[in-house]
ModelCIF file with pLDDT and N, C-alpha, C, O atoms, coordinates in Angstrom:
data_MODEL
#
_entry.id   MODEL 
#
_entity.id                         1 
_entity.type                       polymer 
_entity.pdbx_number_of_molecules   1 
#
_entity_poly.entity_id                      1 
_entity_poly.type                           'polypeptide(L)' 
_entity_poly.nstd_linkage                   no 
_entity_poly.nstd_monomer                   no 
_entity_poly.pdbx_seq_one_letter_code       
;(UNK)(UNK)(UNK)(UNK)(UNK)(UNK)(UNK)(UNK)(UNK)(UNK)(UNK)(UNK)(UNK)(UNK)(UNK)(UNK)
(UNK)(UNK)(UNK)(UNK)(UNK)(UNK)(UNK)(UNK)(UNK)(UNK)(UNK)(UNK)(UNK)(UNK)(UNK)(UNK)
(UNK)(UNK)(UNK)(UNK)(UNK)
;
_entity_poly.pdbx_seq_one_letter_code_can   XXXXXXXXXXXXXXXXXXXXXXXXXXXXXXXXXXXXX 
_entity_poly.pdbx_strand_id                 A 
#
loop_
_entity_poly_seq.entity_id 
_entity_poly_seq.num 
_entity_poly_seq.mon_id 
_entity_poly_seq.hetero 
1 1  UNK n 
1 2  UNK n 
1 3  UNK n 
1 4  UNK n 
1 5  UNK n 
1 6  UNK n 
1 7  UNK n 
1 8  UNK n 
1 9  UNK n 
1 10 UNK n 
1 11 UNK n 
1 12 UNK n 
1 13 UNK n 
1 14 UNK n 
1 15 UNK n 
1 16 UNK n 
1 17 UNK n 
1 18 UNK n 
1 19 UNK n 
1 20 UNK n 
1 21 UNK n 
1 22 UNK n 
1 23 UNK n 
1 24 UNK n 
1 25 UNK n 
1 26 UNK n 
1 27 UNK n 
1 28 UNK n 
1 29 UNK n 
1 30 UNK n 
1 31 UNK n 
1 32 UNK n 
1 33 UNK n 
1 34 UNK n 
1 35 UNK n 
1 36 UNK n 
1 37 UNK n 
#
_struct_asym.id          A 
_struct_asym.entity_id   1 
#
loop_
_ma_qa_metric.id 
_ma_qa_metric.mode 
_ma_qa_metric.name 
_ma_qa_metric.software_group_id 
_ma_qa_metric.type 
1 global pLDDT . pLDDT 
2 local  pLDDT . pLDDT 
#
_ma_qa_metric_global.metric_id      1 
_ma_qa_metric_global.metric_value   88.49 
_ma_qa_metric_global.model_id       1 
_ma_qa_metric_global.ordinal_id     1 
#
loop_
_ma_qa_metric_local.label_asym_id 
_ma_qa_metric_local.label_comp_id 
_ma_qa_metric_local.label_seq_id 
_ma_qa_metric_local.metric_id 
_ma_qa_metric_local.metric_value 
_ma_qa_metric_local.model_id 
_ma_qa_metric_local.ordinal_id 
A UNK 1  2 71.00 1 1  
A UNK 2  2 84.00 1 2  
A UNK 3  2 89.00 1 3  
A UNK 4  2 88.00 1 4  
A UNK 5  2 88.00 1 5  
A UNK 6  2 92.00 1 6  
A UNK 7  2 94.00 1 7  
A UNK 8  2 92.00 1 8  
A UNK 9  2 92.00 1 9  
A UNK 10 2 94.00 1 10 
A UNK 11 2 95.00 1 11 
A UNK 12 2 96.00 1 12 
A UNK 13 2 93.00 1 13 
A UNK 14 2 95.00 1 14 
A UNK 15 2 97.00 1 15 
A UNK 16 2 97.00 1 16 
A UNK 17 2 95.00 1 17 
A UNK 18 2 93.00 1 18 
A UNK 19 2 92.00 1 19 
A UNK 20 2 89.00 1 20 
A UNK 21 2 79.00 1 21 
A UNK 22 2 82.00 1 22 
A UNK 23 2 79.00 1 23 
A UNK 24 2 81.00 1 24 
A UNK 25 2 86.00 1 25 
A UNK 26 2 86.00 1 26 
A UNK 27 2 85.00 1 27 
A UNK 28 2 87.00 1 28 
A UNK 29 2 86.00 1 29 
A UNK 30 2 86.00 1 30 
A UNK 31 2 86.00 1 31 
A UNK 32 2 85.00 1 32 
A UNK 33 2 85.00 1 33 
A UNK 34 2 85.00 1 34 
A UNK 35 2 89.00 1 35 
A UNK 36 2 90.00 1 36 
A UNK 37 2 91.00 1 37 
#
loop_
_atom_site.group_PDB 
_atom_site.id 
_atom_site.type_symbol 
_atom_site.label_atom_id 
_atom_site.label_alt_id 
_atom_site.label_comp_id 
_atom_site.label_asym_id 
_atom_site.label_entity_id 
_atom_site.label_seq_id 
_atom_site.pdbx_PDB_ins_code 
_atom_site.Cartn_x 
_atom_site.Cartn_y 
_atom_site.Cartn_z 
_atom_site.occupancy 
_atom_site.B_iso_or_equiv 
_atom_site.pdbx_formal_charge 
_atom_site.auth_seq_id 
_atom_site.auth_comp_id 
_atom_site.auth_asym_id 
_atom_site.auth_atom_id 
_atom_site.pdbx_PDB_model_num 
ATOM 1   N N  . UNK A 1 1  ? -11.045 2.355   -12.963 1.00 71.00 ? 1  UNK A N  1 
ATOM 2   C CA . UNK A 1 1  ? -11.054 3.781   -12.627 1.00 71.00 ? 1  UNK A CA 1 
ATOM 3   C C  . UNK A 1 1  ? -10.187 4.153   -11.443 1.00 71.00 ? 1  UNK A C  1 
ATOM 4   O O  . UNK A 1 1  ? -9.422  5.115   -11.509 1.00 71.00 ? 1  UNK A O  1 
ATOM 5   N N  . UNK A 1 2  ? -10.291 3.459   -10.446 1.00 84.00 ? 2  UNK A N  1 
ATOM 6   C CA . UNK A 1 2  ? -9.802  3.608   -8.897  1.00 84.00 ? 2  UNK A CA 1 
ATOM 7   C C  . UNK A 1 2  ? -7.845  3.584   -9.887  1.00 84.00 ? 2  UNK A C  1 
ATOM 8   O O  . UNK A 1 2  ? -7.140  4.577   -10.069 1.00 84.00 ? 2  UNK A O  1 
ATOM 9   N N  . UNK A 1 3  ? -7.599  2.481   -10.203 1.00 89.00 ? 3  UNK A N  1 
ATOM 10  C CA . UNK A 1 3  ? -6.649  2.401   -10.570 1.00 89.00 ? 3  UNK A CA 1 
ATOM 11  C C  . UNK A 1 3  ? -5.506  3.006   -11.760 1.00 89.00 ? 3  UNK A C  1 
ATOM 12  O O  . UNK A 1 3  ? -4.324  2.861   -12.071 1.00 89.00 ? 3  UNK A O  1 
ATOM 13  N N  . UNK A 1 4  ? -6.732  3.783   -12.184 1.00 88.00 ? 4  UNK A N  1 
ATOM 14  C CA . UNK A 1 4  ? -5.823  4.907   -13.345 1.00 88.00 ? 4  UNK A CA 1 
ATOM 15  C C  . UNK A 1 4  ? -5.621  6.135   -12.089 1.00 88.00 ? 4  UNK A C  1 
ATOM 16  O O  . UNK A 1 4  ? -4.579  6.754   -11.871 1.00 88.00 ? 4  UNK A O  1 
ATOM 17  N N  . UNK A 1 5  ? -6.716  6.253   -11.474 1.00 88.00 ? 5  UNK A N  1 
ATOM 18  C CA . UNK A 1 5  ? -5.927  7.313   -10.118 1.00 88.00 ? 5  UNK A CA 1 
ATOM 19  C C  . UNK A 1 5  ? -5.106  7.268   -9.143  1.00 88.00 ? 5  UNK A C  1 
ATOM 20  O O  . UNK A 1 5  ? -4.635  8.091   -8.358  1.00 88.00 ? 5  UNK A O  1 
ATOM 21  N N  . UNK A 1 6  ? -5.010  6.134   -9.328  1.00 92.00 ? 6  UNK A N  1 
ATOM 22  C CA . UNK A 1 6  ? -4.176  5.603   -8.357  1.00 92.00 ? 6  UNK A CA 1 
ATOM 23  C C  . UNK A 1 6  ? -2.650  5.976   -8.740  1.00 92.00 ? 6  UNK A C  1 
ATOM 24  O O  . UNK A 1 6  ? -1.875  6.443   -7.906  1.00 92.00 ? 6  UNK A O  1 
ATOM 25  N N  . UNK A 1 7  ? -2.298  5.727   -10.075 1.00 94.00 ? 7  UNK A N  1 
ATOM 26  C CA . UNK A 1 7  ? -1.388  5.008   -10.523 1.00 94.00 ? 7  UNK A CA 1 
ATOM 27  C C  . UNK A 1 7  ? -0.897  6.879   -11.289 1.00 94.00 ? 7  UNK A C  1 
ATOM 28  O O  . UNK A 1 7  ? 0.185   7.252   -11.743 1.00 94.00 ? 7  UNK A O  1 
ATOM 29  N N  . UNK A 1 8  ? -1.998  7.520   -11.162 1.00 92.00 ? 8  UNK A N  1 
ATOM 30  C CA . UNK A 1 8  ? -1.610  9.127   -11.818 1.00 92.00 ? 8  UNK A CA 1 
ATOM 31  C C  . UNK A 1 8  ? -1.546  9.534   -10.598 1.00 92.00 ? 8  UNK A C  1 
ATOM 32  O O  . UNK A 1 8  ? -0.722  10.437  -10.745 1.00 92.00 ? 8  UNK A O  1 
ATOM 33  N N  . UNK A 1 9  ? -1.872  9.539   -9.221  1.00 92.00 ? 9  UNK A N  1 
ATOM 34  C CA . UNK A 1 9  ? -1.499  10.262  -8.010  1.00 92.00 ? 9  UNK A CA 1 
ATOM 35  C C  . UNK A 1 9  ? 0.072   9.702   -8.024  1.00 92.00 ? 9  UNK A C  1 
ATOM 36  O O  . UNK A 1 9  ? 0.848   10.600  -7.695  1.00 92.00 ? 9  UNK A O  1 
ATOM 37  N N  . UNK A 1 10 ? 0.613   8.661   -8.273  1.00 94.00 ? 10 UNK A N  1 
ATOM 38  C CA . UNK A 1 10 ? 1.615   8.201   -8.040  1.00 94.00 ? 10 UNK A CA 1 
ATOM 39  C C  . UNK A 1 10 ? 3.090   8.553   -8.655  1.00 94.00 ? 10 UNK A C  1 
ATOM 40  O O  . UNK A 1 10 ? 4.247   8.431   -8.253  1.00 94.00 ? 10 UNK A O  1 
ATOM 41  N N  . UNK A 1 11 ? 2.318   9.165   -10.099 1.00 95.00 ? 11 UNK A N  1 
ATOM 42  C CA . UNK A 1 11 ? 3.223   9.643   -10.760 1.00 95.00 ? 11 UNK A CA 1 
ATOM 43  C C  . UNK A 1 11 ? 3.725   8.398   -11.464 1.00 95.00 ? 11 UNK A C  1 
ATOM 44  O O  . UNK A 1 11 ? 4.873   8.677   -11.810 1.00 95.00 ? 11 UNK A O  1 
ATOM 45  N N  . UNK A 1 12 ? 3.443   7.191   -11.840 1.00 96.00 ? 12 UNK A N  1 
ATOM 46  C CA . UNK A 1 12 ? 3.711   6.439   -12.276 1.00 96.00 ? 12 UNK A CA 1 
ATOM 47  C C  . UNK A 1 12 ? 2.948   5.912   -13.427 1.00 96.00 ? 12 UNK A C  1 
ATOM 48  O O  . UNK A 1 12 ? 3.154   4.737   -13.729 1.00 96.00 ? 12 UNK A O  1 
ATOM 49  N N  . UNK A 1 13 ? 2.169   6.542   -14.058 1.00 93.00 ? 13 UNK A N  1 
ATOM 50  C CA . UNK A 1 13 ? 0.997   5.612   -14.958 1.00 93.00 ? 13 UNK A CA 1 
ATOM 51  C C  . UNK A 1 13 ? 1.446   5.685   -16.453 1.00 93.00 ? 13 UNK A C  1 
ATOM 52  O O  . UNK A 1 13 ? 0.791   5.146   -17.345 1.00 93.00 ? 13 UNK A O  1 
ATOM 53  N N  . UNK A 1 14 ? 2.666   6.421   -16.691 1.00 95.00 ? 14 UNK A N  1 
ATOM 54  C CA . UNK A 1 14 ? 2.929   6.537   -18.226 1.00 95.00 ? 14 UNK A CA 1 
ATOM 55  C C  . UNK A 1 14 ? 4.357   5.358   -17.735 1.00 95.00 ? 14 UNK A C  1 
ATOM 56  O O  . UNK A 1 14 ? 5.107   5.199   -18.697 1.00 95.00 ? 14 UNK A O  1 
ATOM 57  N N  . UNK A 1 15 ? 4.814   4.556   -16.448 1.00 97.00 ? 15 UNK A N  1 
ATOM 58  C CA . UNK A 1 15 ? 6.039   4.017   -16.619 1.00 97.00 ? 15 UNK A CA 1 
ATOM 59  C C  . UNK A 1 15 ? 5.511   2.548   -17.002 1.00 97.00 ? 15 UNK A C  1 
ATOM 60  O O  . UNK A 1 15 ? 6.273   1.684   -17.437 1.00 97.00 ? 15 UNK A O  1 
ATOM 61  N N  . UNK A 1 16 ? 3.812   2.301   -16.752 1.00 97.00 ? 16 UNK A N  1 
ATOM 62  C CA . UNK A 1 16 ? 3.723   0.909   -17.284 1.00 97.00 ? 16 UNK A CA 1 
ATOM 63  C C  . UNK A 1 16 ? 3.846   0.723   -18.147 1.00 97.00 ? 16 UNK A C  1 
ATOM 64  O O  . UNK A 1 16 ? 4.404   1.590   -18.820 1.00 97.00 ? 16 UNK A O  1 
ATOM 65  N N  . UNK A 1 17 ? 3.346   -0.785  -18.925 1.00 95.00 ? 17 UNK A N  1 
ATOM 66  C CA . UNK A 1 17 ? 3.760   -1.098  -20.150 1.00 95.00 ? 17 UNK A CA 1 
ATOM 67  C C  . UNK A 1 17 ? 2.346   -0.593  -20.649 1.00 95.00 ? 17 UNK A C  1 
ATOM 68  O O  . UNK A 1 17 ? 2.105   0.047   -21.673 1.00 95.00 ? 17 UNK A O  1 
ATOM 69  N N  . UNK A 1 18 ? 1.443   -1.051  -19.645 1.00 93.00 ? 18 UNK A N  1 
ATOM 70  C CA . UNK A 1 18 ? -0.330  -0.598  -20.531 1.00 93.00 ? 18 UNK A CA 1 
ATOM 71  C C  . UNK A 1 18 ? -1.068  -0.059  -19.343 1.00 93.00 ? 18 UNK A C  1 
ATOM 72  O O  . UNK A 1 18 ? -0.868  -0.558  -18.236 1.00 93.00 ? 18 UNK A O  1 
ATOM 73  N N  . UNK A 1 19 ? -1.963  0.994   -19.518 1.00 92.00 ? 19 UNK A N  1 
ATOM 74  C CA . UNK A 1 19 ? -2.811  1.173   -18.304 1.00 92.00 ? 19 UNK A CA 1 
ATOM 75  C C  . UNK A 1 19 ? -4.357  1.189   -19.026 1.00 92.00 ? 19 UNK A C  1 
ATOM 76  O O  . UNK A 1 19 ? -4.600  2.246   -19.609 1.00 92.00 ? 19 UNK A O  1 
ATOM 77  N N  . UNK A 1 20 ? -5.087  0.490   -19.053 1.00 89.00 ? 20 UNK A N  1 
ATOM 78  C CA . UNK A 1 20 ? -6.232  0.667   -19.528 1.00 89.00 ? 20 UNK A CA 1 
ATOM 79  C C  . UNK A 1 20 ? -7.717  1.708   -18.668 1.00 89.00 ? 20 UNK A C  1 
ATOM 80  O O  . UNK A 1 20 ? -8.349  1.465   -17.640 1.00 89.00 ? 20 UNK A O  1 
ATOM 81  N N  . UNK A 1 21 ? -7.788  2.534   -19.377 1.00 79.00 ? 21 UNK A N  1 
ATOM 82  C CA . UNK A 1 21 ? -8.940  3.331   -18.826 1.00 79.00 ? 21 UNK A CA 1 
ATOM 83  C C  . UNK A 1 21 ? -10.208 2.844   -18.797 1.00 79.00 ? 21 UNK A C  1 
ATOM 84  O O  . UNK A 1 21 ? -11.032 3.592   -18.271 1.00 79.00 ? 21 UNK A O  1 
ATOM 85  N N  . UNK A 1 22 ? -10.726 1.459   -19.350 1.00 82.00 ? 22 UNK A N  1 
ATOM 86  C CA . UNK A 1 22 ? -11.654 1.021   -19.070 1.00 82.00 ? 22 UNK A CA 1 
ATOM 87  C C  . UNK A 1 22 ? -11.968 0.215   -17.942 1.00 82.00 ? 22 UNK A C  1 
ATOM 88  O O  . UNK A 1 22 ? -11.057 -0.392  -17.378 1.00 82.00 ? 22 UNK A O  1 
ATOM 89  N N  . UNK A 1 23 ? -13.595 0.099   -17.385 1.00 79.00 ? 23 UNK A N  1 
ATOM 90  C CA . UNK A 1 23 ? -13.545 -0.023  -15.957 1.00 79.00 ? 23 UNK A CA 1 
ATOM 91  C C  . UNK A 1 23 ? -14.257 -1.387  -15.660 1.00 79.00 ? 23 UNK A C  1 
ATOM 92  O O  . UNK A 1 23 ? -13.726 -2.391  -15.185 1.00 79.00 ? 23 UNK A O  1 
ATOM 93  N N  . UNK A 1 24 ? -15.537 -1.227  -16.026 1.00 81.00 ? 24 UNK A N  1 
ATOM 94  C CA . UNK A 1 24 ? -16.214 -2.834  -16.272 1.00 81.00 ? 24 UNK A CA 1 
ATOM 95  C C  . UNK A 1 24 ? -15.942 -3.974  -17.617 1.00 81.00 ? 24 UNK A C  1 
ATOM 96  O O  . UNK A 1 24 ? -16.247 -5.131  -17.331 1.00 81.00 ? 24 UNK A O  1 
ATOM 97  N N  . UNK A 1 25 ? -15.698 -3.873  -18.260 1.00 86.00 ? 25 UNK A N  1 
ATOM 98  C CA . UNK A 1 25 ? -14.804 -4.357  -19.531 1.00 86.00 ? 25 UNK A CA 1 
ATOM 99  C C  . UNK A 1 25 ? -13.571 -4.954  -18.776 1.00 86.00 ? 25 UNK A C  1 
ATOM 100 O O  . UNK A 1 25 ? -13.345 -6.162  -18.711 1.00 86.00 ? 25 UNK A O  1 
ATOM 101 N N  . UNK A 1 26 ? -12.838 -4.027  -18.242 1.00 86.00 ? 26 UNK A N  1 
ATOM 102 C CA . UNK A 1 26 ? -11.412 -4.835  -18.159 1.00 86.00 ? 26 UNK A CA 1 
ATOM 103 C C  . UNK A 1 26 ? -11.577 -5.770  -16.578 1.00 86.00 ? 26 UNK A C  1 
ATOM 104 O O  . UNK A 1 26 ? -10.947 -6.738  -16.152 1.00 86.00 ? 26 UNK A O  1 
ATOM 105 N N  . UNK A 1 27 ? -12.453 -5.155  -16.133 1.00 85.00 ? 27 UNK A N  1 
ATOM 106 C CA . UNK A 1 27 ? -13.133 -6.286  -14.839 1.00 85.00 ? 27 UNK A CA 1 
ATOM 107 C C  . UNK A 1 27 ? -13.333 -7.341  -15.137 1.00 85.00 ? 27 UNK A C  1 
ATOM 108 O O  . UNK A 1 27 ? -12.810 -8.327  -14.618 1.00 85.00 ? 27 UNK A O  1 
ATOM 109 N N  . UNK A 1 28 ? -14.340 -7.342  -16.266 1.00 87.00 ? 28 UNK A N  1 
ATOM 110 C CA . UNK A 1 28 ? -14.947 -8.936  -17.251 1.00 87.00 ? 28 UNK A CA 1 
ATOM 111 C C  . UNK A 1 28 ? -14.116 -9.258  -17.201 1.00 87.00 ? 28 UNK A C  1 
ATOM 112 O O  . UNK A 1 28 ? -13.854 -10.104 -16.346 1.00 87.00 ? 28 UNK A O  1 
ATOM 113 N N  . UNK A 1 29 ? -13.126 -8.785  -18.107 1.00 86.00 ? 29 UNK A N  1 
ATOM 114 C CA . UNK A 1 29 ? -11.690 -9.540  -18.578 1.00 86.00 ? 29 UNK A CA 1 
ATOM 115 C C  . UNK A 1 29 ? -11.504 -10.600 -17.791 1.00 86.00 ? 29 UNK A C  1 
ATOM 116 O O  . UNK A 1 29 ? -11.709 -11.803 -17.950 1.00 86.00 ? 29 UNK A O  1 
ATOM 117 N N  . UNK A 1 30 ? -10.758 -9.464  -16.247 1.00 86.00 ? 30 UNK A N  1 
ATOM 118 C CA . UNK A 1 30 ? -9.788  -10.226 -15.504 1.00 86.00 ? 30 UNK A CA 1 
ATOM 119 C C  . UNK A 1 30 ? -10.910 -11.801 -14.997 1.00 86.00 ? 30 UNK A C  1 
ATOM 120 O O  . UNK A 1 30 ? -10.378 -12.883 -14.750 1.00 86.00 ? 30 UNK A O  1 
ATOM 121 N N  . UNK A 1 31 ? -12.308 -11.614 -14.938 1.00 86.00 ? 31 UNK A N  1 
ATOM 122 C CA . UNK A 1 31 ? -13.168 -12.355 -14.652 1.00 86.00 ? 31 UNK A CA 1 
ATOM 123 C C  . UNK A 1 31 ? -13.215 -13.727 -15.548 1.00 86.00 ? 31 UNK A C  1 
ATOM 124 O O  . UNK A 1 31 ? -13.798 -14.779 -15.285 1.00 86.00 ? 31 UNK A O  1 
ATOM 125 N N  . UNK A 1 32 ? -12.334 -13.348 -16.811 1.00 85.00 ? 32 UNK A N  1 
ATOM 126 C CA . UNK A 1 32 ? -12.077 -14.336 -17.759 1.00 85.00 ? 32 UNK A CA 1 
ATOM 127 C C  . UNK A 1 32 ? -13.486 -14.490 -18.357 1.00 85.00 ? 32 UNK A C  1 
ATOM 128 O O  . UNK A 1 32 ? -14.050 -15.584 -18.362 1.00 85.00 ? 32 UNK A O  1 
ATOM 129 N N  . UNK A 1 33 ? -14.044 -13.373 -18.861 1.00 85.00 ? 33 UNK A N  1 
ATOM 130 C CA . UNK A 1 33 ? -15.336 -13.842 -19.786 1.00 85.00 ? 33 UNK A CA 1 
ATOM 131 C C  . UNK A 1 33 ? -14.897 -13.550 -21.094 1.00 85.00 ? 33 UNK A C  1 
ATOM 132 O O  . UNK A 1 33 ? -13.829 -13.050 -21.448 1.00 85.00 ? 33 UNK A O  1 
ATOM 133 N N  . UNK A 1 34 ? -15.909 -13.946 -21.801 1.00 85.00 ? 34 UNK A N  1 
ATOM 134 C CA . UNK A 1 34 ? -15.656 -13.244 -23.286 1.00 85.00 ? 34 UNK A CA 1 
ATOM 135 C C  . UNK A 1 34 ? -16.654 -11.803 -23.443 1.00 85.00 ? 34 UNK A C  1 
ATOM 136 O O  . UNK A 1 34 ? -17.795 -11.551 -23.055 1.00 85.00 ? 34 UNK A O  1 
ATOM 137 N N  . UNK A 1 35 ? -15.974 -11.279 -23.947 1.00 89.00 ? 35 UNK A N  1 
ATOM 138 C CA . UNK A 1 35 ? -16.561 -9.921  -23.872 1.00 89.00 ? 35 UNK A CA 1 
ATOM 139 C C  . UNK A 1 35 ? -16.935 -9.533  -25.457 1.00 89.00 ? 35 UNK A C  1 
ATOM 140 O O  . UNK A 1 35 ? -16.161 -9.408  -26.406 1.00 89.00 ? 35 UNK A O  1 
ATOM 141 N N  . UNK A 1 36 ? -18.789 -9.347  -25.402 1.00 90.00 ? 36 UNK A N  1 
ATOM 142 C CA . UNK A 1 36 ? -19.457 -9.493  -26.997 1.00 90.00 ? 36 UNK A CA 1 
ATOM 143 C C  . UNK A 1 36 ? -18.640 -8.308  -28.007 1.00 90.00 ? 36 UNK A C  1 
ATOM 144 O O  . UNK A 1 36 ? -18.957 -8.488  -29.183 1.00 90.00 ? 36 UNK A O  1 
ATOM 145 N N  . UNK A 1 37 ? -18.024 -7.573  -27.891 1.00 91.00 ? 37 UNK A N  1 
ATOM 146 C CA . UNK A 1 37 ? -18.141 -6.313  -28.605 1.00 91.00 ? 37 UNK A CA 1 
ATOM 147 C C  . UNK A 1 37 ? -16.317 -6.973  -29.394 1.00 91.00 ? 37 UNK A C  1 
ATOM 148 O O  . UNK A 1 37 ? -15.717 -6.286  -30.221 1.00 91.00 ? 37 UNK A O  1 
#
């Protein structure tokens, strides 16, 4: 979340390649779990 605002105050969030709007999900991720869904 912090980081889709971040990255839209910046004016930069459509120049990445991906910005994902999910917040605890993509946390897991980076946490390297498997995520049930």
């Amino acid at each position: 979340g912090d980081t889709v605002s971040a990255l839209n105050h910046a004016g930069v969030a459509d120049d990445f390649t991906f910005v994902s709007t999910a917040g605890g999900a993509f946390l897991e991720w980076m946490e390297g779990r498997d995520l049930p869904g």
